[in-house]
Protein backbone atom coordinates (compact mmCIF):
# COMPACT_ATOMS: atom_id res chain seq x y z
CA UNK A 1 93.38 138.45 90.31
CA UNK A 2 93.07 135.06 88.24
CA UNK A 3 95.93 134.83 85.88
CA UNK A 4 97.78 132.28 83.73
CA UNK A 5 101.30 131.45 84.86
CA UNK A 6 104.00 131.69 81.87
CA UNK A 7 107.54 132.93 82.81
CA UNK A 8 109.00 133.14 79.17
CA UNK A 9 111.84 135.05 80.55
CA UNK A 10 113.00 132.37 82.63
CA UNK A 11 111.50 129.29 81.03
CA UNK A 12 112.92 130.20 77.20
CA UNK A 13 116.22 131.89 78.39
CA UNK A 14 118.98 131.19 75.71
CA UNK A 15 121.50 128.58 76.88
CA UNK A 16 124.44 131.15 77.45
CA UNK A 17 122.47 132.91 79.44
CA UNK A 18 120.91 130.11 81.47
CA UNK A 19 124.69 129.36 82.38
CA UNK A 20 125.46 132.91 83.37
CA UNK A 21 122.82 132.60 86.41
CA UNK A 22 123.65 129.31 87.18
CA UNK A 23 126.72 130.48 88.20
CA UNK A 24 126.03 133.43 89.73
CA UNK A 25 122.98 131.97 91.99
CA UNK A 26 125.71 128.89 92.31
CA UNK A 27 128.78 130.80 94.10
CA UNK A 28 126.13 132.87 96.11
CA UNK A 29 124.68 129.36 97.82
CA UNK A 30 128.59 127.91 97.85
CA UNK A 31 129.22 130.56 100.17
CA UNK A 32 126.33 130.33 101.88
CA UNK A 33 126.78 126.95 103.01
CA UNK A 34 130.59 126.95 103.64
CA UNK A 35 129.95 129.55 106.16
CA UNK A 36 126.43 128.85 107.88
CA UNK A 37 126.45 125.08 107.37
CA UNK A 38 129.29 122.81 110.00
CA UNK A 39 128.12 119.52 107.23
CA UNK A 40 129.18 121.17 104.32
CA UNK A 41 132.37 122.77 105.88
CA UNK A 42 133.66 119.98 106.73
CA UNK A 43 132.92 117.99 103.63
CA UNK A 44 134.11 120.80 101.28
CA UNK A 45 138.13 120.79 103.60
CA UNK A 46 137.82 117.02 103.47
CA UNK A 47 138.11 117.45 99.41
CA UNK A 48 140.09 120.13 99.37
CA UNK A 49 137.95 122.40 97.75
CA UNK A 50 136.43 126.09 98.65
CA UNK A 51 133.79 128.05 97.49
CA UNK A 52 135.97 130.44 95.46
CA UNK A 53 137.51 126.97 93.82
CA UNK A 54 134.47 127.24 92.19
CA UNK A 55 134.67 129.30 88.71
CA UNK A 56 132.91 127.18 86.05
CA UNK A 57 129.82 125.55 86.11
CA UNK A 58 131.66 122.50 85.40
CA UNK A 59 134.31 123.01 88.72
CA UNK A 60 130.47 121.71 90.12
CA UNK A 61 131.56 117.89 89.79
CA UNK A 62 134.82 118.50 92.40
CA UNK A 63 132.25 119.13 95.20
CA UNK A 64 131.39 116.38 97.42
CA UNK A 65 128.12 114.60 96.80
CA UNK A 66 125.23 115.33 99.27
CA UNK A 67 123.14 112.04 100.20
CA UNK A 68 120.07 111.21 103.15
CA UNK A 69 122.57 109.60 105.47
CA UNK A 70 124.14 113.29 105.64
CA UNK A 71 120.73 114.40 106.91
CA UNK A 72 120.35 111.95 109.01
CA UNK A 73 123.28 112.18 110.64
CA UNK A 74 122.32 116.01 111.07
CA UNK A 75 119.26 115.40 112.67
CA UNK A 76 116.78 117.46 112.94
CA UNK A 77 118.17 121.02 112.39
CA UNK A 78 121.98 120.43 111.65
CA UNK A 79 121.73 121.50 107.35
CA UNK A 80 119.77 123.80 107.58
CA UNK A 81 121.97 127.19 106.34
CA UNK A 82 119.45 130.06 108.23
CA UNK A 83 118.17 130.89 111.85
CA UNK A 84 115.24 129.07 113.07
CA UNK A 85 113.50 132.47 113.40
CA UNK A 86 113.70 132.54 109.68
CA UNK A 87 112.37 128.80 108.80
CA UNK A 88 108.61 129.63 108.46
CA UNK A 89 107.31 125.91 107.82
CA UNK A 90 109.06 122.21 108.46
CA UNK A 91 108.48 118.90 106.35
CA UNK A 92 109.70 115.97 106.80
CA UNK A 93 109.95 112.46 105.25
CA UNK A 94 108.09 109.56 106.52
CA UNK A 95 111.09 107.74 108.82
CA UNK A 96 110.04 104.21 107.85
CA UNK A 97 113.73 103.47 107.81
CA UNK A 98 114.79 105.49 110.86
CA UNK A 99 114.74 109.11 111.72
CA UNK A 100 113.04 111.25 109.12
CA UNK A 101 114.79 113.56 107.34
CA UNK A 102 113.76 116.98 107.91
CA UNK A 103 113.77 120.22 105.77
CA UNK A 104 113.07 123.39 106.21
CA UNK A 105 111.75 126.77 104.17
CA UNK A 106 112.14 130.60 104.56
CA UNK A 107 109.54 132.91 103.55
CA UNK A 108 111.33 133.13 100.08
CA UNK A 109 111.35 129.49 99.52
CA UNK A 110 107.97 128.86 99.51
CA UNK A 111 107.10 132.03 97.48
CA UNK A 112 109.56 130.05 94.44
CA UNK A 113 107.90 126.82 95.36
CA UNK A 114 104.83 128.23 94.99
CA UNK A 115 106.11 129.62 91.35
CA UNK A 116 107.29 126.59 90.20
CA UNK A 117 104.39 124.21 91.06
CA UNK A 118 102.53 127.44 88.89
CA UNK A 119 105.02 126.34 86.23
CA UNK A 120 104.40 122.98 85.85
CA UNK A 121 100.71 123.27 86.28
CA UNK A 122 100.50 126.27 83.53
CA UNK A 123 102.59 123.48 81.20
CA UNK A 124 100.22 120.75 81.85
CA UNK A 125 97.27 122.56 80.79
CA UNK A 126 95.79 124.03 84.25
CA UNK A 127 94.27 127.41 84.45
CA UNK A 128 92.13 129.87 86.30
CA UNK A 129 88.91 128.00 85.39
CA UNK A 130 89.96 124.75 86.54
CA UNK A 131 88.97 122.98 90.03
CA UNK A 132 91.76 120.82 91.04
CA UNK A 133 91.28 118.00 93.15
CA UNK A 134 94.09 117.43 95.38
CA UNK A 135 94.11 113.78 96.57
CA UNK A 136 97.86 113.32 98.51
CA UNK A 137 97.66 113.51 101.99
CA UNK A 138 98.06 116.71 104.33
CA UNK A 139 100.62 117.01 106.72
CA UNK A 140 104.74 116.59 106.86
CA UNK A 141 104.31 114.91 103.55
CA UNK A 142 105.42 118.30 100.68
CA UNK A 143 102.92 117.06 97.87
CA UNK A 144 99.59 118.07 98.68
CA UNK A 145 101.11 121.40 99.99
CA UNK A 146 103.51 122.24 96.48
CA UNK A 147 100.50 121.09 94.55
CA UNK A 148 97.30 123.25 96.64
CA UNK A 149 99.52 126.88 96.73
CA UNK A 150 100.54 126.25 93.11
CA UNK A 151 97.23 125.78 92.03
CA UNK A 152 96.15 128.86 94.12
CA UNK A 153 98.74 130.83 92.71
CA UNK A 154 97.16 130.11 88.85
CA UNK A 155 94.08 131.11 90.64
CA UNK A 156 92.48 127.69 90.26
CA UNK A 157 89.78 126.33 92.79
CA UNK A 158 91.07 124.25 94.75
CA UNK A 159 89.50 121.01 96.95
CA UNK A 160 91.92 119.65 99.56
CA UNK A 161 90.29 116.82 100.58
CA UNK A 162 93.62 114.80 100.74
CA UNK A 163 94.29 111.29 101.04
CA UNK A 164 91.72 107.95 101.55
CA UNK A 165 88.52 107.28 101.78
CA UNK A 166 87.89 106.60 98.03
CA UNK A 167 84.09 106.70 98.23
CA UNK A 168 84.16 110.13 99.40
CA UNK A 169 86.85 111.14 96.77
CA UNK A 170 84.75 109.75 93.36
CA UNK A 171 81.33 111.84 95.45
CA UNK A 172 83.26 114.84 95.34
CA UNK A 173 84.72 114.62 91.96
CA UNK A 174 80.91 114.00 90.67
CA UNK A 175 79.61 117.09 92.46
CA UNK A 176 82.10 119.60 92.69
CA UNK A 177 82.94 119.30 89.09
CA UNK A 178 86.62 118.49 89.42
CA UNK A 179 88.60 118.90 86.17
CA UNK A 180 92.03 118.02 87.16
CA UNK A 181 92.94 115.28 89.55
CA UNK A 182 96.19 115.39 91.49
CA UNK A 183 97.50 112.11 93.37
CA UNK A 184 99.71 109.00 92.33
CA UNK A 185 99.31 107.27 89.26
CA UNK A 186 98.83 103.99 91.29
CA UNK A 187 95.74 105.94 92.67
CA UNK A 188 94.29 107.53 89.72
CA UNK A 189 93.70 103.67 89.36
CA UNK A 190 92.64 102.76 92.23
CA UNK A 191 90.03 105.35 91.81
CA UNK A 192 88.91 104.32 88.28
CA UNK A 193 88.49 100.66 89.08
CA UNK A 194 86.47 101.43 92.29
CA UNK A 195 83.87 103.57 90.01
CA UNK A 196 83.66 100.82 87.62
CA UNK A 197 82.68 98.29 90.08
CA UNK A 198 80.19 100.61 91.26
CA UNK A 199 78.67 101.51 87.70
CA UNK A 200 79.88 105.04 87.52
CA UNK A 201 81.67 105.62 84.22
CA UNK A 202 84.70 107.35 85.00
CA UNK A 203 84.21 109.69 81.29
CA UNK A 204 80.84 110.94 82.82
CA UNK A 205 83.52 113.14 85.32
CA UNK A 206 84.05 116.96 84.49
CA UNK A 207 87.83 115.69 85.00
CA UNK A 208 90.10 117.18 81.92
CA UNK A 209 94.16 116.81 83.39
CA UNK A 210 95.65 113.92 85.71
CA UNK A 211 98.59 115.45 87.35
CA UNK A 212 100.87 112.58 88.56
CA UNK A 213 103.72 112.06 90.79
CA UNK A 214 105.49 110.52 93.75
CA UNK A 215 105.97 107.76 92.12
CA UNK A 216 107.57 106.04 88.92
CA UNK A 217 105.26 104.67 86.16
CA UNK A 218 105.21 103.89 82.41
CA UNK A 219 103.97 105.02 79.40
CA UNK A 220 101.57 102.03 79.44
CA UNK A 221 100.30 103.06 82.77
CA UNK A 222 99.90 106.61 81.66
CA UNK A 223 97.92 104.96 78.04
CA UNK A 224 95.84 102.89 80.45
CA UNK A 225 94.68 105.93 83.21
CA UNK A 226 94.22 108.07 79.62
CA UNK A 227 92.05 105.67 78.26
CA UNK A 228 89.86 104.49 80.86
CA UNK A 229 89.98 108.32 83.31
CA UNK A 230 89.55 110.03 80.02
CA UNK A 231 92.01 112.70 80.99
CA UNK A 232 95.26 114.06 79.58
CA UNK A 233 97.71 113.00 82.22
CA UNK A 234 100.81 114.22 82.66
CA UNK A 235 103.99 113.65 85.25
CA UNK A 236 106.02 115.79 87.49
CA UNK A 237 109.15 115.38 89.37
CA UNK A 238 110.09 116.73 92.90
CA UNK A 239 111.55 115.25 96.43
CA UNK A 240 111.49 117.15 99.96
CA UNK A 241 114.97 117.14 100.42
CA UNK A 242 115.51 119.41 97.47
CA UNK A 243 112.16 121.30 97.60
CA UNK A 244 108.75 119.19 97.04
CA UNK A 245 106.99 118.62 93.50
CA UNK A 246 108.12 121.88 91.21
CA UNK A 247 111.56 120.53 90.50
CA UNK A 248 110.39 119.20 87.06
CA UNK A 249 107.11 118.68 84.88
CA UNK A 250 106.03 118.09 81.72
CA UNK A 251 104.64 120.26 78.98
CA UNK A 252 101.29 119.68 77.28
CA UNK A 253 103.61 117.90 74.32
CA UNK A 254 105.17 115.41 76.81
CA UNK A 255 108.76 114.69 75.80
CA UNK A 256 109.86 114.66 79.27
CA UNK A 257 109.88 116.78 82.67
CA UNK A 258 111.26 120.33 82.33
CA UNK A 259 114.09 120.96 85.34
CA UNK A 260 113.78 124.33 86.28
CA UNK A 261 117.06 125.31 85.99
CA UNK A 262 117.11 128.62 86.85
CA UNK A 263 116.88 127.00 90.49
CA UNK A 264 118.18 123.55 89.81
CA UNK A 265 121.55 122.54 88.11
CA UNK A 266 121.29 118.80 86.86
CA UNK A 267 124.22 116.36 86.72
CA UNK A 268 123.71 112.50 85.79
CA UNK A 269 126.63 110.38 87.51
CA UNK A 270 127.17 106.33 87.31
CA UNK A 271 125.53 105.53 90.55
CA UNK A 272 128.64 103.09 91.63
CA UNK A 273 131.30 105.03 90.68
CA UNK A 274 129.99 108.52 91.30
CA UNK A 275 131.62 109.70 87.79
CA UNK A 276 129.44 112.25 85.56
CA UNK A 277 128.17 110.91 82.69
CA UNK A 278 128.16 112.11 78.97
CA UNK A 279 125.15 113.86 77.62
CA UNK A 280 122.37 111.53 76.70
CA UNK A 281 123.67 109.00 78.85
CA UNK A 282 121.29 106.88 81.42
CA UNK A 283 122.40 107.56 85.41
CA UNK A 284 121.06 108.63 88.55
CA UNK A 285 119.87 112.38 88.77
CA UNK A 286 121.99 114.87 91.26
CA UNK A 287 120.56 117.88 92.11
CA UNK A 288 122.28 121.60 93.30
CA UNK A 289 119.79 124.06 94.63
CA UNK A 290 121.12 127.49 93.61
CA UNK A 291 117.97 129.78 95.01
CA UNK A 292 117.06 127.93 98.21
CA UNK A 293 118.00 129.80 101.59
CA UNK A 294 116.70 127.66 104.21
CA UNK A 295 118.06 124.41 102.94
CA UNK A 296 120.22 124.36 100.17
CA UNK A 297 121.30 121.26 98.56
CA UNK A 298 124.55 120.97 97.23
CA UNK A 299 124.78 117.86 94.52
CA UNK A 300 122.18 115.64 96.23
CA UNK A 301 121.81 112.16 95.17
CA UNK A 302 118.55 111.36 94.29
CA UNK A 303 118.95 108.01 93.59
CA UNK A 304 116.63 108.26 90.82
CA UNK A 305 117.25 106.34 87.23
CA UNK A 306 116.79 109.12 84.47
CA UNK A 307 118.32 110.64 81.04
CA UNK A 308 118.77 114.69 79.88
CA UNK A 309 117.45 116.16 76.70
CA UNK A 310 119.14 118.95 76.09
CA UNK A 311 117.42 120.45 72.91
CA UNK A 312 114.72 122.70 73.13
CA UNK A 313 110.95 121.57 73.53
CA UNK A 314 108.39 122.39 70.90
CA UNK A 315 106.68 124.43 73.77
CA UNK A 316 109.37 127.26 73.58
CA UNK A 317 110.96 126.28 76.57
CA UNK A 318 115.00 125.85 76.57
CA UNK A 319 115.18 124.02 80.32
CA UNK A 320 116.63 120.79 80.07
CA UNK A 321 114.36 117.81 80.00
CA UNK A 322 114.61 114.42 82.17
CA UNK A 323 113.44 111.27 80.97
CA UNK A 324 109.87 109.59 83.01
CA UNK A 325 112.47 107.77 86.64
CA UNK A 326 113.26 104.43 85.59
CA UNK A 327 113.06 103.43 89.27
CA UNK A 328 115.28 104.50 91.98
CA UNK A 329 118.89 103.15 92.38
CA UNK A 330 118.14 102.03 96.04
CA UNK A 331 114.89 100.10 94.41
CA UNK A 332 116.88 97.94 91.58
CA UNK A 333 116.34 94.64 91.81
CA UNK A 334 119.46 92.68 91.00
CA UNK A 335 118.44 88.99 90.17
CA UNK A 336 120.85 86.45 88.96
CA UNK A 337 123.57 89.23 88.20
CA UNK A 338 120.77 91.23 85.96
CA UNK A 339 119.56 94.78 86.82
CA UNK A 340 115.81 94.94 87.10
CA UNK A 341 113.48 97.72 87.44
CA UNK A 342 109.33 97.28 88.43
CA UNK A 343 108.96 99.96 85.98
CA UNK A 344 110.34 97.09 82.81
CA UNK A 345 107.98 94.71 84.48
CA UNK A 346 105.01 97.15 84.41
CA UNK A 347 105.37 98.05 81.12
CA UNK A 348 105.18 94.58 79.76
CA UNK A 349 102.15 93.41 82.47
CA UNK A 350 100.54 96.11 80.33
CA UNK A 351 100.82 95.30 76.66
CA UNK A 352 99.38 91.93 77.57
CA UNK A 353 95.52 91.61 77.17
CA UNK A 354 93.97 90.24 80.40
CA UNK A 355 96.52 91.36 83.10
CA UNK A 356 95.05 94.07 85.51
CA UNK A 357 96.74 97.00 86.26
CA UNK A 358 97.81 95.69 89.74
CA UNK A 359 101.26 93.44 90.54
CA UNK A 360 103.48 92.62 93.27
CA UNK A 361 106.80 91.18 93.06
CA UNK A 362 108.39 88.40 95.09
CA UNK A 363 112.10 88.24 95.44
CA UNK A 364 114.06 84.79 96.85
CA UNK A 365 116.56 83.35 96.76
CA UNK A 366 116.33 79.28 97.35
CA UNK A 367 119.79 78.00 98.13
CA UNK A 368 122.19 80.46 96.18
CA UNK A 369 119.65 81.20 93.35
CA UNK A 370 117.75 84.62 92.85
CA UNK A 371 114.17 83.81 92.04
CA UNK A 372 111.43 86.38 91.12
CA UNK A 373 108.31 85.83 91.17
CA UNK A 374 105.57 88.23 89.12
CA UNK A 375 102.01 88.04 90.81
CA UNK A 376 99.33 89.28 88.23
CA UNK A 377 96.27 90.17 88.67
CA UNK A 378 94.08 88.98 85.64
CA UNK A 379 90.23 89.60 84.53
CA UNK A 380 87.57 87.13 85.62
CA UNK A 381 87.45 85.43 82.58
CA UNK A 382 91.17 84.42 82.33
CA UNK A 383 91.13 83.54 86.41
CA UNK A 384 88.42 81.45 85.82
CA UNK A 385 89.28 79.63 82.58
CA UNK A 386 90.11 75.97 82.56
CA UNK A 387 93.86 74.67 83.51
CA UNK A 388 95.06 74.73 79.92
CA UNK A 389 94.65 77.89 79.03
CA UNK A 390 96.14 79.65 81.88
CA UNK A 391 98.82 77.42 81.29
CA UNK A 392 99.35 78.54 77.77
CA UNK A 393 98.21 82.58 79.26
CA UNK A 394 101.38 82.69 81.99
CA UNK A 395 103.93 81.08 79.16
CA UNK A 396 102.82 84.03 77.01
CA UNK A 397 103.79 86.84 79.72
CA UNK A 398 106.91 84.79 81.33
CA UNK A 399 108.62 84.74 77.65
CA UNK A 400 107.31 88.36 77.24
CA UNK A 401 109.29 89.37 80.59
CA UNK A 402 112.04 86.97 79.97
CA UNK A 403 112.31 88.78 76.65
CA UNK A 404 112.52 92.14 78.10
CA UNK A 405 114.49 91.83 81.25
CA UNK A 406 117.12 89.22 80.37
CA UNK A 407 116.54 87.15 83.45
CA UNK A 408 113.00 84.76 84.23
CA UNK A 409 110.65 85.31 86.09
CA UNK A 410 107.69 82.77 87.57
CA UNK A 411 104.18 84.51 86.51
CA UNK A 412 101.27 83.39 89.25
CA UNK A 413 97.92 84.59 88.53
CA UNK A 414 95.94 85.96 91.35
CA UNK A 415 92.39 86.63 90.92
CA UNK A 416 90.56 90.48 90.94
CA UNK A 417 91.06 92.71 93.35
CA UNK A 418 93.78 90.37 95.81
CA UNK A 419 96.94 92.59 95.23
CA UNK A 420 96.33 95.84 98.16
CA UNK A 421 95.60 99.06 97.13
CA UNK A 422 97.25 101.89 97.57
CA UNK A 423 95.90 105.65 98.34
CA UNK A 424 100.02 107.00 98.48
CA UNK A 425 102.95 105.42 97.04
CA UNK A 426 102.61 101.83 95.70
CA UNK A 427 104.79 99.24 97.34
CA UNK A 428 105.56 96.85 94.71
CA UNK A 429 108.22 94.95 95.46
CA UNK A 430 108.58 92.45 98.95
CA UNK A 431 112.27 91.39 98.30
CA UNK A 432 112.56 88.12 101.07
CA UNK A 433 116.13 87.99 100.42
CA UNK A 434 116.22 90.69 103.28
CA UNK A 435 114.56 89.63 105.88
């Protein structure tokens, strides 16, 4: 039967409450991996602690910290916490560094990630009459499969036609009636720029919600997909190592991602020094599973750049909210001593009339000096103009980014439609000082 996901009892629990189940569902996974789990055993002796050491939510921050290279090193099998005669499905990351990092789900697990992708979806705006479009690719990859049983679950129609072939993707949209579009930002405009070089306009689509993820973008992306998609789009938050997309999205008033913390406990450390930070303060997100059986998490670094909100949303719900990712840690550009994200860049490429929606940064370093340099694509008109007025165009955005990031930054000006594409996650940045 069609029906619209709202969990008030969990989503609007009062803060005392919240904290009770926390850590209840907290010592019940503490034990659980201390017992089932060689990794964590020997992690939790090496600090000294035990699961019992455990009596306050905020005894959390004594545990050690979980990270990839622990998975790695465990390869493929070695965290996970149940018998592989319980693990009814296996994902796995892409291993473009080295050996993937694998994670498995129980029966149970993906009945709550199927709940929580509900969640977010119900939040955004999706219901039973909607046909959602699901444009990230099938296969180890979690997205497309969080996002297709979630939108099931609401009792939505659902089109898995997954990754690529863009034609194909706009041909569907137009005849299927698609009203909400799933995929990367980075896509969404990809997809709009293709239709307008075709003559389609992209507001004659049945499309209603953009539901966005895998990647970090800014609020001047979001404006720009808004504007020319002629959707409402929203973001949502989620990695395979701690479950897939469901960990966090936002409401339909957009103040930031909702962390399901009835399943997730939050921290936000100093990335170098590992310390938790104050409420309000910026950091990278950790993440503690506390319902997971197959492959619980226990303070994984994400090594994603985000804030807390603690205060209730105007939607009712109490669940902490995190901040739109900065950028990852692991992604920072440092250039001449100055922290730099692609997001800051973004977000100023975007304010200034003429620059495409498209970039790619260049990082050197010529003798011992950092340089960066900001490839932009422009419109025709500005590509084509005469030698003096790009001039005075590129001073414009280089004091604009100079402005905003602290550091400079060469702008070159590439013409339409030279930067790649990109139907999954957008590589940005090609840092030279690494190779």
């Amino acid at each position: 039967m069609k029906q619209l996901i709202w969990d008030p009892k969990n989503e609007c629990m009062a803060r005392e409450d919240l904290e009770r189940l926390q850590l209840e569902r907290l010592k019940t996974t503490l034990e659980q991996v201390y017992h089932r789990v060689p990794c964590y055993q020997g992690k939790f002796k090496l600090a000294c602690v035990a699961p019992e050491d455990v009596r306050t939510l905020s005894d959390l921050r004594r545990l050690p910290f979980t990270t990839k290279e622990d998975l790695r090193l465990n390869y493929p099998y070695g965290m996970f916490a149940v018998p592989m005669r319980e693990v009814v499905r296996i994902h796995s990351s892409s291993g473009t560094t080295g050996k993937p990092t694998v994670v498995g789900y129980s029966r149970q697990d993906l009945q709550t990630w199927t709940e929580l992708v509900a969640r977010f979806m119900t939040a955004a705006g999706v219901t039973a009459d909607d046909i959602v479009h699901i444009a990230f690719g099938y296969g180890l990859f979690t997205g497309a499969f969080g996002l297709h049983y979630g939108a099931e679950r609401i009792g939505a129609s659902v089109i898995p036609i997954s990754g690529g072939n863009t034609q194909k993707q706009i041909m569907i949209m137009q005849d299927y009636k698609s009203t909400a579009l799933v995929c990367t930002p980075s896509y969404a405009l990809t997809l709009v720029d293709f239709m307008e070089k075709k003559g389609i306009d992209p507001k004659s689509l049945a499309l209603r919600f953009g539901l966005f993820g895998a990647e970090p973008w800014s609020e001047e992306m979001r404006r720009e997909i808004e504007t020319r998609l002629g959707v409402v789009a929203t973001d949502n938050y989620g990695l395979s190592e701690v479950m897939g997309p469901g960990v966090a999205g936002e409401c339909s008033y957009r103040c930031g991602m909702h962390i399901f913390e009835d399943h997730f406990i939050p921290e936000i450390i100093d990335p170098d020094t590992g310390e938790v930070l104050p409420e309000g303060a910026v950091g990278e997100l950790v993440l503690t599973t506390i319902s997971k059986q197959a492959f619980p998490m226990i303070r994984y670094r994400t090594r994603d750049i985000t804030r807390l909100h603690y205060q209730p949303c105007r939607c009712g719900r109490t669940h902490v909210r995190m901040e739109k990712t900065m950028g990852r840690s692991d992604d920072m550009l440092i250039i001449k001593g100055v922290n730099v994200f692609p997001t800051q860049i973004e977000e100023v490429l975007f304010q200034v009339e003429g620059c495409e929606p498209h970039y790619q940064l260049i990082v050197d370093r010529v003798g011992s000096m950092d340089t960066l340099e900001v490839q932009v694509e422009v419109n025709e008109k500005i590509f084509f103009d005469e030698m003096k007025m790009q001039r005075a165009f590129v001073d414009t955005v280089e004091k604009k980014l100079a402005s905003a990031l602290g550091v400079s930054a060469k702008v070159k000006l590439v013409e339409p439609s030279s930067i790649p594409r990109h139907e999954g996650k957008a590589n940005r940045v090609t840092d030279r000082r690494k190779i």
